[in-house]
Structures are given as structure tokens and as C-alpha cells.
Protein backbone atom coordinates (compact mmCIF):
# COMPACT_ATOMS: atom_id res chain seq x y z
CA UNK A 1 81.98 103.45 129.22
CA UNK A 2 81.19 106.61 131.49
CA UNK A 3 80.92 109.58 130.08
CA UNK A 4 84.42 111.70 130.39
CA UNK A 5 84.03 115.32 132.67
CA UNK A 6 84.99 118.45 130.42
CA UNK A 7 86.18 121.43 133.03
CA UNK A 8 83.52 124.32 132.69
CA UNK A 9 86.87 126.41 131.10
CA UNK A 10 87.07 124.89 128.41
CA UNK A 11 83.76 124.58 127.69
CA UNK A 12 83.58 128.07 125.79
CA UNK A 13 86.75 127.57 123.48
CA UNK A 14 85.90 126.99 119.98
CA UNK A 15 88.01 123.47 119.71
CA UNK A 16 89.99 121.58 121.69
CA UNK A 17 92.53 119.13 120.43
CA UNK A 18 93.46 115.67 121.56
CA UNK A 19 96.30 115.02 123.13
CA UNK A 20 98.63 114.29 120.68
CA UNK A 21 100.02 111.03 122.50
CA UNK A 22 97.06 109.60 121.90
CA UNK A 23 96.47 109.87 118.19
CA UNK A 24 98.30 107.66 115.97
CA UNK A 25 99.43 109.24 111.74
CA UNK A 26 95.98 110.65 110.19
CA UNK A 27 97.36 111.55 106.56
CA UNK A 28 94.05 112.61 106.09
CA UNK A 29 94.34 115.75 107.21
CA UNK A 30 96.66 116.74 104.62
CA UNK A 31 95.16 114.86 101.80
CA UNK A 32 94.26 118.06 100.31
CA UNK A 33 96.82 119.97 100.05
CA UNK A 34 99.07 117.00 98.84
CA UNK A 35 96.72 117.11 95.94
CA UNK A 36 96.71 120.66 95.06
CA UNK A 37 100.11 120.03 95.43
CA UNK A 38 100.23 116.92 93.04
CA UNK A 39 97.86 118.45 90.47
CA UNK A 40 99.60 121.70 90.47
CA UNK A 41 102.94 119.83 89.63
CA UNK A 42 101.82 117.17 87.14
CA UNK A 43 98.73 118.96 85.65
CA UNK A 44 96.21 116.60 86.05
CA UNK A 45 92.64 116.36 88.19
CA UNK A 46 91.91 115.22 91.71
CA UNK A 47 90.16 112.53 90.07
CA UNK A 48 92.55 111.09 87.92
CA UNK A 49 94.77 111.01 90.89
CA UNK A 50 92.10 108.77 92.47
CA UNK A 51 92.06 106.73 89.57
CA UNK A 52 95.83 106.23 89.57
CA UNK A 53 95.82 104.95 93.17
CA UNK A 54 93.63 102.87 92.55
CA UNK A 55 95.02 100.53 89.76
CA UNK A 56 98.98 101.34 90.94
CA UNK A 57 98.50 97.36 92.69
CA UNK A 58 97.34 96.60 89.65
CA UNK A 59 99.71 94.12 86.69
CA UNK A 60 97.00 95.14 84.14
CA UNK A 61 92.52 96.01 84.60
CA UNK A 62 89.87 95.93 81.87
CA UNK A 63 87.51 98.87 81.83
CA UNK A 64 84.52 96.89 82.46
CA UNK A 65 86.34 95.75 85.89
CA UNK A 66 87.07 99.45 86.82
CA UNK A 67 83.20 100.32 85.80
CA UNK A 68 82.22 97.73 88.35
CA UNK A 69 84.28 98.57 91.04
CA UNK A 70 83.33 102.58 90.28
CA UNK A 71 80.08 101.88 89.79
CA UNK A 72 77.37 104.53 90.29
CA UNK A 73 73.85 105.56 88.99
CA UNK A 74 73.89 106.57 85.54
CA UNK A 75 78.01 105.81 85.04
CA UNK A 76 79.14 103.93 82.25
CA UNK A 77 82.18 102.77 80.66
CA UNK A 78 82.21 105.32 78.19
CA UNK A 79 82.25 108.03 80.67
CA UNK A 80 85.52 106.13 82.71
CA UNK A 81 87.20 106.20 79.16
CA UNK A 82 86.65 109.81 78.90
CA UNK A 83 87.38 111.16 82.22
CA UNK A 84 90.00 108.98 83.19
CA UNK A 85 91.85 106.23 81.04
CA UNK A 86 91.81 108.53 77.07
CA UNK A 87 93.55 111.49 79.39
CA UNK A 88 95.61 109.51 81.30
CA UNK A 89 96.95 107.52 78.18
CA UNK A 90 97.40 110.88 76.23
CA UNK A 91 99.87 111.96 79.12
CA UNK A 92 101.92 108.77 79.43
CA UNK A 93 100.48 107.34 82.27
CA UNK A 94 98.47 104.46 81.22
CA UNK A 95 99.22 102.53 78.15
CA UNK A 96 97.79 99.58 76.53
CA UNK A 97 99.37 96.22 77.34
CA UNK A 98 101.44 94.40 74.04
CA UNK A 99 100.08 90.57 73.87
CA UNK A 100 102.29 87.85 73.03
CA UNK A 101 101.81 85.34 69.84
CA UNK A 102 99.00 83.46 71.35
CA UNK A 103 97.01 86.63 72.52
CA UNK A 104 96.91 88.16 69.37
CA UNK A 105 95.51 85.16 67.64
CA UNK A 106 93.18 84.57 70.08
CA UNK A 107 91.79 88.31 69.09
CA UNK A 108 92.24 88.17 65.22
CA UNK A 109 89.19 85.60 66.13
CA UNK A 110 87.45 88.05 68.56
CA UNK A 111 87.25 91.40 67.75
CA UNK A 112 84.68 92.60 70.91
CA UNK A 113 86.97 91.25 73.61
CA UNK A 114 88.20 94.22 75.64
CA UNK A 115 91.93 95.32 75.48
CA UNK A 116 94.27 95.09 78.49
CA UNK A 117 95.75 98.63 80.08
CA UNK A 118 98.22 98.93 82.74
CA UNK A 119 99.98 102.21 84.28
CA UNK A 120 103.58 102.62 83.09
CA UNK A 121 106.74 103.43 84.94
CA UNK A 122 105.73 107.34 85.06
CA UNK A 123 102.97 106.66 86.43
CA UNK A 124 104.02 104.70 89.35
CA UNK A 125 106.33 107.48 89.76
CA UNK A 126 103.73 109.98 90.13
CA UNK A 127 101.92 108.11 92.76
CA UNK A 128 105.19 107.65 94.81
CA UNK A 129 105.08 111.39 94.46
CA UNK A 130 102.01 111.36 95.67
CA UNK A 131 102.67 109.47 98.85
CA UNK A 132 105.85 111.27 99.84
CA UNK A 133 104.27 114.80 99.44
CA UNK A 134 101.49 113.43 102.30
CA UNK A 135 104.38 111.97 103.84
CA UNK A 136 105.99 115.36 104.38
CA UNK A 137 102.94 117.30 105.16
CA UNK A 138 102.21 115.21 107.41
CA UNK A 139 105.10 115.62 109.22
CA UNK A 140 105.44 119.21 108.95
CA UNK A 141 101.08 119.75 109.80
CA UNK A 142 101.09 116.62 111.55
CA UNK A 143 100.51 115.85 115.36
CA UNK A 144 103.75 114.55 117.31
CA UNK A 145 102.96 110.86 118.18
CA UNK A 146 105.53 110.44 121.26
CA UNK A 147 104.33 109.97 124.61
CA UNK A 148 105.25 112.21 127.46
CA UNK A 149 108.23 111.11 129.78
């Protein structure tokens, strides 16, 4: 692909943005303020918003499943309970699932199996929060996506 001419005039200006028909919705750019926003409103921290997007899909998770799919160097499952689940669950928006009749005899006989969590109705609300506060920046900081006539 060759190599597209910029005119020596507009060379000197400190940026120069696309043109806006060809740019599709980057909700990117307003991720941050839609979480100052969100954490401002619901008092919670950037990363338990993270953590709330990522099990929203989610009927129920173990902790050892999140630990694996956050892993890191020197993380464990401790630390996820900490920072992210014991808070969350304080506030309402994760609870521990109820088992049925055959679930809870199956852990009267096994008292190290993990216990189930899923995020509750408030929380599902806050993440639809989430994504209509981006939806809104974005269309108020956004770039118009029309082409020219």
C-alpha cells in the first residue's frame, strides 16, 4: 500500500483528526469518564467495575475459574476475594447461589468444594448503567459516523 502524501501545512499542527466518515463508534474514548462517572454514582472502584463486566454473561463462576482467567504473577484467590467478590457481596452485588436438595447433600459430604456466586439483579443494573453512560458520551464526545452527500 503506498504511502499517503501529507500537504507541508499541515505538517506543523499538533494533531490532525480523521475524517470522521471514516471511523466507525470507538467507546473507548470515553471509557474514562463513564467510569468516574459510574464510580462516582455507585461508590465503588474502577476495578470492581471490571470485575462486574466480566461475569454479567455469567449464570454463576467459582473463584478458582475467575483466578484463572485473571491470572497474574504473584495473584491468588485470596487476593480476588478481597479486592473484588467480599466488597462486592457486602454491597449487594454478588451473592452466593442457594443449592437445591441434591446440592446440599452432595456438600454435607464435601466440605472443600468451592461455593457457587452469581451477580444479582442490582448488579446487572449497574452494568446497564454502565453501558448507557458510554452510550451517551459517546454520542455527545463522539465522532459523527455519516458520510458526506
Amino acid at each position: 500500500m503506498p504511502k499517503k502524501r501529507i500537504p507541508r501545512t499541515k505538517l506543523t499542527r499538533t494533531h490532525l483528526p480523521q475524517k470522521a466518515y471514516w471511523l466507525k463508534d470507538n467507546y473507548n474514548k470515553c471509557l474514562i469518564l463513564a467510569n468516574d462517572v459510574i464510580t462516582q454514582r455507585y461508590e465503588i472502584t474502577n476495578g470492581q467495575i471490571g470485575f462486574l463486566l466480566l461475569v454479567y454473561d455469567l449464570q454463576f463462576f467459582y473463584i478458582p475459574y475467575i483466578a484463572k482467567l485473571l491470572s497474574s504473577e504473584g495473584v491468588t484467590r485470596t487476593s480476588h476475594w478481597g479486592k473484588y467478590v467480599n466488597p462486592l457481596m457486602d454491597k449487594g452485588y454478588i451473592s452466593e447461589v442457594e443449592f437445591g436438595n441434591d446440592d446440599e447433600e452432595y456438600f454435607l459430604f464435601n466440605s472443600n468444594v468451592e461455593r457457587r456466586h452469581m451477580i444479582t439483579a442490582r448488579g446487572r443494573q449497574l452494568v446497564q448503567d454502565y453501558y448507557n453512560v458510554l452510550q451517551s458520551l459517546n454520542k455527545k464526545y463522539g465522532v459523527a459516523t455519516e458520510a458526506p452527500q
